[in-house]
C-alpha atoms as a PDB file:
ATOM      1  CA  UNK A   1       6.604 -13.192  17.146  1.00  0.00           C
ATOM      2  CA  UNK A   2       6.497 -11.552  14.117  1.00  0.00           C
ATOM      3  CA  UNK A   3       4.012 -10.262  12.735  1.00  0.00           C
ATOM      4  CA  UNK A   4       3.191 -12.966   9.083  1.00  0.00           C
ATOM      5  CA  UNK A   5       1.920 -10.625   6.846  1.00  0.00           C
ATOM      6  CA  UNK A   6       2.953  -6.312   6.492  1.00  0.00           C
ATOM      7  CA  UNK A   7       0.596  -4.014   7.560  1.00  0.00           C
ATOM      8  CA  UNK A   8       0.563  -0.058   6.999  1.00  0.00           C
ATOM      9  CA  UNK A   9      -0.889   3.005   6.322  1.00  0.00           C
ATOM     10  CA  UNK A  10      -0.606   5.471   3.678  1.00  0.00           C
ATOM     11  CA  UNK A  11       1.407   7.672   6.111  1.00  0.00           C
ATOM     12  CA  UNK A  12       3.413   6.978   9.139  1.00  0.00           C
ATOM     13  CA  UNK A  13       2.277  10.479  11.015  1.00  0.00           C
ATOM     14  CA  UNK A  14      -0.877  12.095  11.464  1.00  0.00           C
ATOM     15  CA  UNK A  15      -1.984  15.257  14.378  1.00  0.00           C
ATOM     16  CA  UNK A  16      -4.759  13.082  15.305  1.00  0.00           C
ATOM     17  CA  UNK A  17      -2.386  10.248  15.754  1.00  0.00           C
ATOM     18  CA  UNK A  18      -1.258  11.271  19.472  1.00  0.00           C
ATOM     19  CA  UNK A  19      -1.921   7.951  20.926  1.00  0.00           C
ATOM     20  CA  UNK A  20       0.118   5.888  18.707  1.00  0.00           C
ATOM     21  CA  UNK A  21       3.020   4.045  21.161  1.00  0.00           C
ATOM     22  CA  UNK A  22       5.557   4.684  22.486  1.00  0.00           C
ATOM     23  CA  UNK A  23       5.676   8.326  22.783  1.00  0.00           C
ATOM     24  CA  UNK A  24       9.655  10.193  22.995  1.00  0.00           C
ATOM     25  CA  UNK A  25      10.291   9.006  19.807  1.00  0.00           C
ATOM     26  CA  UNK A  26      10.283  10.410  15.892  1.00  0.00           C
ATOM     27  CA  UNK A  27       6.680   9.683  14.496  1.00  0.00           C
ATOM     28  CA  UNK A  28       8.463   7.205  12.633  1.00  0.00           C
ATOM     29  CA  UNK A  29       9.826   5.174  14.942  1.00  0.00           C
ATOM     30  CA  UNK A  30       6.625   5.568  16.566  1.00  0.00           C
ATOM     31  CA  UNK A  31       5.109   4.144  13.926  1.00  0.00           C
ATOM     32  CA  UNK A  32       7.526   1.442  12.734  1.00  0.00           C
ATOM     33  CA  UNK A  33       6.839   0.227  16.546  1.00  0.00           C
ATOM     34  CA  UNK A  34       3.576  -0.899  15.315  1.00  0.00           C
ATOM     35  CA  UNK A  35       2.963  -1.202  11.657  1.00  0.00           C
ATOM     36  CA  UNK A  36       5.918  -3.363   9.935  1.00  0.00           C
ATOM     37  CA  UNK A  37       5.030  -1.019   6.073  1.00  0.00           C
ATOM     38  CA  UNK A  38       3.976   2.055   5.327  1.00  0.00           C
ATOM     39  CA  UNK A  39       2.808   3.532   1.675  1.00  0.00           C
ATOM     40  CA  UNK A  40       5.510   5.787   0.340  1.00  0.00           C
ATOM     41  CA  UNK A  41       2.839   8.531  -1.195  1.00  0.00           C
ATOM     42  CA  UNK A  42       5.354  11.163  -0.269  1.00  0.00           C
ATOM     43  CA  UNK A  43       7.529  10.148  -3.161  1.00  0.00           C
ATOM     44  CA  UNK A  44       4.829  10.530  -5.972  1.00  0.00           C
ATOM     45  CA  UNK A  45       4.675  14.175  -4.789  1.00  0.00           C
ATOM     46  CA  UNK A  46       7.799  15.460  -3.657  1.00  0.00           C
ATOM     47  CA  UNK A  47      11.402  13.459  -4.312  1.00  0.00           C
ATOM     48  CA  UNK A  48      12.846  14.101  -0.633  1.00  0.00           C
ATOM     49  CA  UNK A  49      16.664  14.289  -0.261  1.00  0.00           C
ATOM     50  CA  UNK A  50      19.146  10.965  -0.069  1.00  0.00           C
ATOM     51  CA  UNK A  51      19.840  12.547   3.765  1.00  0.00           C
ATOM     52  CA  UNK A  52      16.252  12.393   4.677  1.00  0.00           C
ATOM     53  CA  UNK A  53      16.108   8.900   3.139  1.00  0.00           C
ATOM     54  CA  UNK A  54      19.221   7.802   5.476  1.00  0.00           C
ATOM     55  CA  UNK A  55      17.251   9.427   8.636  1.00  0.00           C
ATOM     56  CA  UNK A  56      14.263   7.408   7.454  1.00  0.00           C
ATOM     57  CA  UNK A  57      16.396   3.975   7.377  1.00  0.00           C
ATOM     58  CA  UNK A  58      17.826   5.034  10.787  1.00  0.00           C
ATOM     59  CA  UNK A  59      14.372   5.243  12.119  1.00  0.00           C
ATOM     60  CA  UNK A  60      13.159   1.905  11.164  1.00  0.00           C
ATOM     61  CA  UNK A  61      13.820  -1.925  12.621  1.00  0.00           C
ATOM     62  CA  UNK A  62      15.298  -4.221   9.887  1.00  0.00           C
ATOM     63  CA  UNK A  63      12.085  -6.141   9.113  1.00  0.00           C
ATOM     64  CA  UNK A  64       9.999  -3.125   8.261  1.00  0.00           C
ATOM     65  CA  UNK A  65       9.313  -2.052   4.419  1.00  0.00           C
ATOM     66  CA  UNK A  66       8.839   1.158   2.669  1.00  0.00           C
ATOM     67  CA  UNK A  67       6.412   0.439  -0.379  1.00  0.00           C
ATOM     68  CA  UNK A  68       7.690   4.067  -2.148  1.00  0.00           C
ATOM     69  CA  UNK A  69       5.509   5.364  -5.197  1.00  0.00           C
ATOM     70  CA  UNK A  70       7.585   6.259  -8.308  1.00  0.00           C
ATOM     71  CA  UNK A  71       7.504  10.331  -8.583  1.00  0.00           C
ATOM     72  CA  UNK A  72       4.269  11.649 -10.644  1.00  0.00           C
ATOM     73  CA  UNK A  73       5.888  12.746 -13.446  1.00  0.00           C
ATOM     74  CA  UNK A  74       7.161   9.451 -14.104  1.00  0.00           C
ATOM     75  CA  UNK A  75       3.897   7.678 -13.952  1.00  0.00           C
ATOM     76  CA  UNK A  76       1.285  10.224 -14.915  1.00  0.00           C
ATOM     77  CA  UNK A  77       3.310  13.222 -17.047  1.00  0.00           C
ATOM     78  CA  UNK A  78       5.420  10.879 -19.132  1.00  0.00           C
ATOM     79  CA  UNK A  79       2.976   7.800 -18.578  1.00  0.00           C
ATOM     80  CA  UNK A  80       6.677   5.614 -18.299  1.00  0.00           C
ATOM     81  CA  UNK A  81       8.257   6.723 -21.359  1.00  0.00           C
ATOM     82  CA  UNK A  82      11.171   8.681 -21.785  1.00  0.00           C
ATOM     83  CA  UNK A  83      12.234   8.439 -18.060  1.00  0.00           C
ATOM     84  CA  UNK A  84      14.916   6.383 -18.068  1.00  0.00           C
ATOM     85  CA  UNK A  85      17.463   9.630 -16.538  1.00  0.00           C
ATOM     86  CA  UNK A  86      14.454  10.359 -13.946  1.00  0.00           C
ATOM     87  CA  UNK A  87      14.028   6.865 -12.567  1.00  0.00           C
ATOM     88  CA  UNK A  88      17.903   6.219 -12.330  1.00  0.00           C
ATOM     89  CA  UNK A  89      18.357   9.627 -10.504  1.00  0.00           C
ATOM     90  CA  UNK A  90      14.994   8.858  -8.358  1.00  0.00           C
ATOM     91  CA  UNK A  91      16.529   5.000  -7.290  1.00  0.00           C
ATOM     92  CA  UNK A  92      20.193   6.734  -6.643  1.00  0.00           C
ATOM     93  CA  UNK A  93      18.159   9.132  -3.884  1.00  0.00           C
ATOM     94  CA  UNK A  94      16.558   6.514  -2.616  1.00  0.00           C
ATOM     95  CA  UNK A  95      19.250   3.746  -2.216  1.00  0.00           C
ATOM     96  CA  UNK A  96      19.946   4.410   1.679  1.00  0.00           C
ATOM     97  CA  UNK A  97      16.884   2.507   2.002  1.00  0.00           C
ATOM     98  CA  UNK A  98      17.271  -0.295  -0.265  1.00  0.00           C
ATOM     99  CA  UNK A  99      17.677  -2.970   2.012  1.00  0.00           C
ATOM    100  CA  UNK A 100      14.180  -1.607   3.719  1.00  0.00           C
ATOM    101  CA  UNK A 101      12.417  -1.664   0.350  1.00  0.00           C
ATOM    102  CA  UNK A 102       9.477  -3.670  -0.479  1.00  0.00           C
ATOM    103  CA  UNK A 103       7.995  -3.084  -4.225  1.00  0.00           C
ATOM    104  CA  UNK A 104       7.904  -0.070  -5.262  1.00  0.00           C
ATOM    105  CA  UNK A 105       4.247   0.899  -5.894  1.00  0.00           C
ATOM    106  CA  UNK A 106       3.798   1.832 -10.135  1.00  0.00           C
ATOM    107  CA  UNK A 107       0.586   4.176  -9.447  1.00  0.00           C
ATOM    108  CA  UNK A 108      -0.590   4.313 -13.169  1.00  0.00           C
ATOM    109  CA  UNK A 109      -3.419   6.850 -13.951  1.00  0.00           C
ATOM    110  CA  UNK A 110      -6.608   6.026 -16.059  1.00  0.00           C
ATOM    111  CA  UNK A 111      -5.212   7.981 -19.029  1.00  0.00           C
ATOM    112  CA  UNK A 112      -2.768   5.031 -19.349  1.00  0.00           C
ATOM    113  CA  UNK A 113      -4.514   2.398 -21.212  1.00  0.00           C
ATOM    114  CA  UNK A 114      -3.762  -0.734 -23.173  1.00  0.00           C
ATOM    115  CA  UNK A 115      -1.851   1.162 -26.162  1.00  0.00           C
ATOM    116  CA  UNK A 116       0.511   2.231 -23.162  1.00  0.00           C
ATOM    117  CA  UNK A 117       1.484  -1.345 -22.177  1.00  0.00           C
ATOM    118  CA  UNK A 118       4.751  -1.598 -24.057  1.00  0.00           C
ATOM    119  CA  UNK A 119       6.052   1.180 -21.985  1.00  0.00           C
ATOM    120  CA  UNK A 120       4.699  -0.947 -19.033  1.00  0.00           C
ATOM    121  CA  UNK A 121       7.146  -4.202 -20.075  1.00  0.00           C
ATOM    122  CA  UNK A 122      10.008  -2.037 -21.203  1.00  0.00           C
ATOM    123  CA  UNK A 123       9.536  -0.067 -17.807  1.00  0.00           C
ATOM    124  CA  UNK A 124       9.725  -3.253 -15.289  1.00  0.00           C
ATOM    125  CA  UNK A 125      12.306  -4.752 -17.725  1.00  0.00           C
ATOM    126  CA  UNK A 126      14.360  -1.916 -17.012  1.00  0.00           C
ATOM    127  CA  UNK A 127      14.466  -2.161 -13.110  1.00  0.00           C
ATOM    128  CA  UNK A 128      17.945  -3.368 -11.769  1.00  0.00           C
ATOM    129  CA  UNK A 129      17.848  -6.044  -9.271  1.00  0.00           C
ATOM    130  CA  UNK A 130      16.560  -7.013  -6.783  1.00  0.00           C
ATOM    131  CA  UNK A 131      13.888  -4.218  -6.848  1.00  0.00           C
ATOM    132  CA  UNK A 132      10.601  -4.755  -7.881  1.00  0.00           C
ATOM    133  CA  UNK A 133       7.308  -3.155  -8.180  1.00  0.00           C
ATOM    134  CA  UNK A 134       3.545  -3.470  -7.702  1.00  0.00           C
ATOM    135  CA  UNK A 135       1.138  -1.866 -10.565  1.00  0.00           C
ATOM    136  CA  UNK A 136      -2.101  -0.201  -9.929  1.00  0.00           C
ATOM    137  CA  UNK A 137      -4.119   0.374 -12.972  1.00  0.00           C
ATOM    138  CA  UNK A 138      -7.105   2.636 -13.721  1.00  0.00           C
ATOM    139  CA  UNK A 139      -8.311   2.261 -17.120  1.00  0.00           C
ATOM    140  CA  UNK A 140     -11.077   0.725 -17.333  1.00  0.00           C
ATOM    141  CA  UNK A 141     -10.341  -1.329 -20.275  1.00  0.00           C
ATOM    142  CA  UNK A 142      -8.181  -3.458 -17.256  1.00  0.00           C
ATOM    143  CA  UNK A 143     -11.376  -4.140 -15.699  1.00  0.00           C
ATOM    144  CA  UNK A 144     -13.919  -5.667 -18.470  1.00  0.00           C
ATOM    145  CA  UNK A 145     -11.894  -9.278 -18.290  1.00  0.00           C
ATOM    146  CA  UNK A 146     -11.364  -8.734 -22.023  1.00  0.00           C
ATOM    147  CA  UNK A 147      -8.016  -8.841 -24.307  1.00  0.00           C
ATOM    148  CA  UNK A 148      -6.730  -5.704 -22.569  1.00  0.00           C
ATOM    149  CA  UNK A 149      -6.862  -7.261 -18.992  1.00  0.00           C
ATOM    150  CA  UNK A 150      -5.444 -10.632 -20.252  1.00  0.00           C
ATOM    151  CA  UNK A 151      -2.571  -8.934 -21.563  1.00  0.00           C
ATOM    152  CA  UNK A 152      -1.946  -7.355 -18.478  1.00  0.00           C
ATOM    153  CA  UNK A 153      -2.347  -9.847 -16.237  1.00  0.00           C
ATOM    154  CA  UNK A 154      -0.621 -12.194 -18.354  1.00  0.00           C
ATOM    155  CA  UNK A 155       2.631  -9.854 -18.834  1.00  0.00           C
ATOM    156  CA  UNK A 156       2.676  -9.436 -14.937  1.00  0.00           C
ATOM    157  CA  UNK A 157       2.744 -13.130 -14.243  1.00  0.00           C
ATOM    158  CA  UNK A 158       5.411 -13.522 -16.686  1.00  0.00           C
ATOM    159  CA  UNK A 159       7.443 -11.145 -14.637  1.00  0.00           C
ATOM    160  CA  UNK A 160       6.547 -11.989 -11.288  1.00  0.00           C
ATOM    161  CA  UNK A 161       5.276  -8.239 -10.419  1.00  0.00           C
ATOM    162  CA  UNK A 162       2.279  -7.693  -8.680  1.00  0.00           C
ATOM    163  CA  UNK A 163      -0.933  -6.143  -9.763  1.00  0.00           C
ATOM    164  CA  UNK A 164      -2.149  -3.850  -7.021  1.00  0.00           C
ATOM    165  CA  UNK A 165      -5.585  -4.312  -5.360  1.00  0.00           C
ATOM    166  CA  UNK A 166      -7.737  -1.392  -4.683  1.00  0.00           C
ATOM    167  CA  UNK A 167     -10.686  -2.393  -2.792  1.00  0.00           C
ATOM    168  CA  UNK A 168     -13.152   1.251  -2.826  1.00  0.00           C
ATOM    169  CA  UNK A 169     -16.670  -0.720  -2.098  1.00  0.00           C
ATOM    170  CA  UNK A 170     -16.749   0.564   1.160  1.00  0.00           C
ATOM    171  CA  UNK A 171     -15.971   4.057   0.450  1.00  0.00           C
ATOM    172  CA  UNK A 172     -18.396   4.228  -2.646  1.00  0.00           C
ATOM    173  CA  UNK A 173     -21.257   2.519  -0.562  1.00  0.00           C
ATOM    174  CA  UNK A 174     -20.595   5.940   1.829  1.00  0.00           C
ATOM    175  CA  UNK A 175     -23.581   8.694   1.307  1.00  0.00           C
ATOM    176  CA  UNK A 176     -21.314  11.304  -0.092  1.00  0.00           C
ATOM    177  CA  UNK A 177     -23.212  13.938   2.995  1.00  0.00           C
ATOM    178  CA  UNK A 178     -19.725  15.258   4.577  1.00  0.00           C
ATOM    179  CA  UNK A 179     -16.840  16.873   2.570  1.00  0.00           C
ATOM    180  CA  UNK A 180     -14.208  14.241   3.481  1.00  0.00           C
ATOM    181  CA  UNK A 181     -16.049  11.651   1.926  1.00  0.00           C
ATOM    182  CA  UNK A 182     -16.687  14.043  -1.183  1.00  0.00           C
ATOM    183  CA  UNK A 183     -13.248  14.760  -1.583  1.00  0.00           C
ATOM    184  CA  UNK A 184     -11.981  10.713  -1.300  1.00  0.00           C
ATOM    185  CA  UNK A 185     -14.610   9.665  -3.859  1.00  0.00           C
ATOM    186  CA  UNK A 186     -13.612  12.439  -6.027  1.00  0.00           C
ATOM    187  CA  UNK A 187     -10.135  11.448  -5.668  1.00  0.00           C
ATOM    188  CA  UNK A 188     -10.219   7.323  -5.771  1.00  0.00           C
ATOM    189  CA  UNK A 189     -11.574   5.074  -8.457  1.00  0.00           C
ATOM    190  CA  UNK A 190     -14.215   2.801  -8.353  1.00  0.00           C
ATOM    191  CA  UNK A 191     -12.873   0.062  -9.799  1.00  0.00           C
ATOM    192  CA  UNK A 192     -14.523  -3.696  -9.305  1.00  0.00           C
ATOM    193  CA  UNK A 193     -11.805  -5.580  -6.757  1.00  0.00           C
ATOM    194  CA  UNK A 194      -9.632  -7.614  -9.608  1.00  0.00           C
ATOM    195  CA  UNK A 195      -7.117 -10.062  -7.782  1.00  0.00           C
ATOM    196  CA  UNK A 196      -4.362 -11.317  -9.929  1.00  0.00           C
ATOM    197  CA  UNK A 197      -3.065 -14.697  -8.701  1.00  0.00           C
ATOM    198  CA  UNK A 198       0.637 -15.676  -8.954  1.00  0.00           C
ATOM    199  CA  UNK A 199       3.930 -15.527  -7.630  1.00  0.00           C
ATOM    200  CA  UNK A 200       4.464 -11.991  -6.097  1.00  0.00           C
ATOM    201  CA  UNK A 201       3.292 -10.800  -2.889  1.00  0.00           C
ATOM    202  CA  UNK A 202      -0.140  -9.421  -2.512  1.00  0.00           C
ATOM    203  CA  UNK A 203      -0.704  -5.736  -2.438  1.00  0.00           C
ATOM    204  CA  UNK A 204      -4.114  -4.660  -1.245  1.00  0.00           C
ATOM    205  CA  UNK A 205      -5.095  -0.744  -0.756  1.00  0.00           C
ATOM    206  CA  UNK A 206      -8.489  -1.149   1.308  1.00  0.00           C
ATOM    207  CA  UNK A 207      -9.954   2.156   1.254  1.00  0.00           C
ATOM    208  CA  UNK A 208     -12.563   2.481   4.340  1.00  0.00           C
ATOM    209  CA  UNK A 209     -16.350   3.363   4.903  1.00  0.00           C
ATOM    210  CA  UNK A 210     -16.298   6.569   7.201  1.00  0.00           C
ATOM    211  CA  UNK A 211     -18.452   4.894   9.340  1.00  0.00           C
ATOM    212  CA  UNK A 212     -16.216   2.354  11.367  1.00  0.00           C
ATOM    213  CA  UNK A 213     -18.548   0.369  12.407  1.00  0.00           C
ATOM    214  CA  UNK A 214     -19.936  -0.635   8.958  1.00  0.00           C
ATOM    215  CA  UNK A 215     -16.406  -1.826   7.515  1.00  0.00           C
ATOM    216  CA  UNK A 216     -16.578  -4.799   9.412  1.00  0.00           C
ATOM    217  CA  UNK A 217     -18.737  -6.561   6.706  1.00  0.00           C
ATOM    218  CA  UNK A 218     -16.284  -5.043   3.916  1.00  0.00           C
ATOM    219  CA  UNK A 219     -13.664  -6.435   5.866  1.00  0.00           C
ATOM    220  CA  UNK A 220     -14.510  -9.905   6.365  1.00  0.00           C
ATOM    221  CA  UNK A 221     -13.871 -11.223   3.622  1.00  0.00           C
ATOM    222  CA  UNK A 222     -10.310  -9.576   3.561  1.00  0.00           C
ATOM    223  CA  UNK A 223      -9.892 -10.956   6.899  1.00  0.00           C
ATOM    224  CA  UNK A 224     -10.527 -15.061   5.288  1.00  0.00           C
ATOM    225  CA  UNK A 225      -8.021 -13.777   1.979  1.00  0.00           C
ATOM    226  CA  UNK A 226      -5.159 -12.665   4.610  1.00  0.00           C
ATOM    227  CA  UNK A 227      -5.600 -15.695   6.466  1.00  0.00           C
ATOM    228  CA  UNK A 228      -5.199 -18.190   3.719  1.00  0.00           C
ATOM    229  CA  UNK A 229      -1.939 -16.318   2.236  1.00  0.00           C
ATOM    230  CA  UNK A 230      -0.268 -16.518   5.800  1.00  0.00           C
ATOM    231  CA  UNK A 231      -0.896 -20.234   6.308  1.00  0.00           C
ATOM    232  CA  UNK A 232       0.304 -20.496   2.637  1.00  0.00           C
ATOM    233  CA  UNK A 233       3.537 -19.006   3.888  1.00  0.00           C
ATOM    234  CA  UNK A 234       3.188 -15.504   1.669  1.00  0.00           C
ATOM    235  CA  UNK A 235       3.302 -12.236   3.211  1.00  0.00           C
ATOM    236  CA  UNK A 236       0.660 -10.362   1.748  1.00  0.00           C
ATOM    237  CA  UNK A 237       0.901  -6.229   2.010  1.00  0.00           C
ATOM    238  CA  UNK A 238      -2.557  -5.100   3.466  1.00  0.00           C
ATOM    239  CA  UNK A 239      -2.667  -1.039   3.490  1.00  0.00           C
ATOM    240  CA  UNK A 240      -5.905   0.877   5.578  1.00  0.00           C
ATOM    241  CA  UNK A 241      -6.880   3.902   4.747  1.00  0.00           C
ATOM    242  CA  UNK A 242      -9.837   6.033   5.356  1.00  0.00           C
ATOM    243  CA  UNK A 243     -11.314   9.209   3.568  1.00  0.00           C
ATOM    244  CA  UNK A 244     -10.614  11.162   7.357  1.00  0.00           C
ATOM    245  CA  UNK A 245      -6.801   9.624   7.404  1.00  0.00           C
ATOM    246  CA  UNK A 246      -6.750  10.405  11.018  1.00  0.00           C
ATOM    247  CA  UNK A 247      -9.696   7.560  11.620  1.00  0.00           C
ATOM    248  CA  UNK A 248      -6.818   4.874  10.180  1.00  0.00           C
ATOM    249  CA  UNK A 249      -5.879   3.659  13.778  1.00  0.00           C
ATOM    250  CA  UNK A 250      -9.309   3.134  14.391  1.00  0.00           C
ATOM    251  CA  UNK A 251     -10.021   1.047  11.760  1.00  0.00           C
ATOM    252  CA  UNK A 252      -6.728  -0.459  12.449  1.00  0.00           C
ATOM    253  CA  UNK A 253      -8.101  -1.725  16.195  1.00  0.00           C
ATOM    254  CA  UNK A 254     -11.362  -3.147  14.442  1.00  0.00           C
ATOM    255  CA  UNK A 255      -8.942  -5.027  11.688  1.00  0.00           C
ATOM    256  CA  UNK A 256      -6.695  -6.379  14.079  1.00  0.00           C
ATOM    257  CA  UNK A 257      -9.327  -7.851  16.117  1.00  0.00           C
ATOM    258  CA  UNK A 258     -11.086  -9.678  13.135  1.00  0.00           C
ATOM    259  CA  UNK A 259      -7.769 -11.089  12.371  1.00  0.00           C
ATOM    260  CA  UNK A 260      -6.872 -12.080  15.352  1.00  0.00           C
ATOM    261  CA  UNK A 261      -9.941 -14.177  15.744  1.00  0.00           C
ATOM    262  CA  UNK A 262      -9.044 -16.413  12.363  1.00  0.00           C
ATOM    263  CA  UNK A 263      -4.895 -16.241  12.738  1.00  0.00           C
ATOM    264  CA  UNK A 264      -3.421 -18.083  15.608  1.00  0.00           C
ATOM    265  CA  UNK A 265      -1.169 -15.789  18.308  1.00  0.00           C
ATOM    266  CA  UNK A 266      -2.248 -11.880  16.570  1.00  0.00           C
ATOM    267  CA  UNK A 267      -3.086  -9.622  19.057  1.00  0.00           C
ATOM    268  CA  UNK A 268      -5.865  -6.853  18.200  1.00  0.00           C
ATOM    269  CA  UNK A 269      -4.562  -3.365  18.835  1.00  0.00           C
ATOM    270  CA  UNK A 270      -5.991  -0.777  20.918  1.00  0.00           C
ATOM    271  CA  UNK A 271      -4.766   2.315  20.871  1.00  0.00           C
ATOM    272  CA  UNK A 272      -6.820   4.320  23.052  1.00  0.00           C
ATOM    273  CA  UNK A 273      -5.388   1.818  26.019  1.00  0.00           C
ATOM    274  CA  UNK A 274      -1.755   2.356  27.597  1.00  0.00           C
ATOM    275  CA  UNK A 275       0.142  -1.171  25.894  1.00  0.00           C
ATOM    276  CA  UNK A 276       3.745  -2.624  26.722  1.00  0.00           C
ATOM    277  CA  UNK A 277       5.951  -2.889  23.563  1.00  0.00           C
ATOM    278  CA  UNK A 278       3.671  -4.617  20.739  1.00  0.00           C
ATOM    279  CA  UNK A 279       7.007  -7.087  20.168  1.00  0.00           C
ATOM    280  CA  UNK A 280       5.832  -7.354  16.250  1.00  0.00           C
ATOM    281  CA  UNK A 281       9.911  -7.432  15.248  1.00  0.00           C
END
């Protein structure tokens, strides 16, 4: 069976990662064994090469998806305008993998605000079929439910595009005591959780608690929202991530098993036991 919704990481490798199954195997394939998406954060930093890009596609089953984040100085130096020469060399890199592509995720940082939005319409406008992308905002001016947020919600609906979730509660209810935790509230927003409603595929960036244990009440409700989209028939993008990255299979085997307690034939995950092939694809 596969699995009805994607679910990923923000990376597909990790050196604390050595029990991921099955082992012989590129860290990708490793990976793409168990997770069906993965968060393309490599991309925002670094544009790789259109070779690496075909070994990536070669690594993957057909069903898997590669959310990839546009390249920083798209988003946050030129804040979308301007970039039309940048985003048609960035797709032409990245084409080996187009029919592995799931939205491409439009990180946008909190200096872009509502004056910014035109660049925002002509941006998406601009995208050639049948790509698409998700939008994460930071401003705050997105958050306060005023004219600013109704535009952009409103303009996103219109185009069937996705507004990204980023759910930080757990994170920011952390005691900021270890430098891990420090560094990912320094580095995430704390944003209220804003969920748009409409056509396009869910995208949800759950940033974790360091403490396993106490994500399971930041998760529940998650778990209830997941649910309901499958037996809708969407297929919702759910992401994990945690301020120690090398914790995310951990958190993984606690999501899985709250899941699988509300969604009909899931299987939790356990890592730290020896498992036949997951059959997910």
């Amino acid at each position: 069976m596969a699995l009805p919704y994607f679910l990923g990481c923000p990376q597909w490798q990790h050196p604390a990662w050595g029990n991921l199954l099955p082992l012989g195997e590129s860290p990708l394939g490793r990976y793409s064994q168990v997770f069906n998406c993965v968060e393309g954060n490599t991309t925002f930093y670094a544009t790789p090469s259109q070779e690496q890009c075909r070994q990536w596609r070669a690594q993957v089953p057909d069903d898997f998806r590669f959310l990839l984040k546009f390249p920083r100085h798209i988003t946050h130096d030129r804040l979308l305008s301007g970039v039309d020469a940048s985003v048609r060399n960035f797709l032409d890199i990245v084409a080996p993998l187009e029919d592995v592509l799931g939205p491409f995720l439009l990180q946008l940082p909190a200096a872009f605000g509502p004056r910014h939005l035109h660049n925002l319409w002509d941006f998406i406008d601009a995208l050639p079929a049948p790509l698409e992308c998700a939008v994460e905002v930071r401003h705050n001016a997105f958050f306060s439910k005023g004219d600013a947020e109704k535009a952009l919600n409103r303009g996103l609906r219109e185009r069937r595009v996705a507004r990204v979730c980023m759910d930080t509660r757990a994170l920011f209810s952390a005691t900021p005591d270890k430098d891990v935790t420090i560094e990912a509230q320094r580095k995430k927003p704390r944003v209220p959780v804003h969920l748009l409603p409409g056509d396009a595929a869910p995208v949800i960036r759950y940033i974790g608690h360091p403490d396993l244990e106490s994500n399971r009440r930041y998760l529940a409700p998650w778990v209830e929202r997941v649910a309901t989209w499958v037996e809708e028939g969407r297929r919702p993008y759910f992401f994990l991530h945690m301020p120690d990255i090398g914790d995310a299979l951990a958190l993984t085997e606690i999501w899985t098993s709250l899941i699988s307690e509300r969604v009909d034939q899931l299987e939790a995950l356990r890592f730290s036991e020896k498992q036949p092939q997951m059959g997910l694809f």
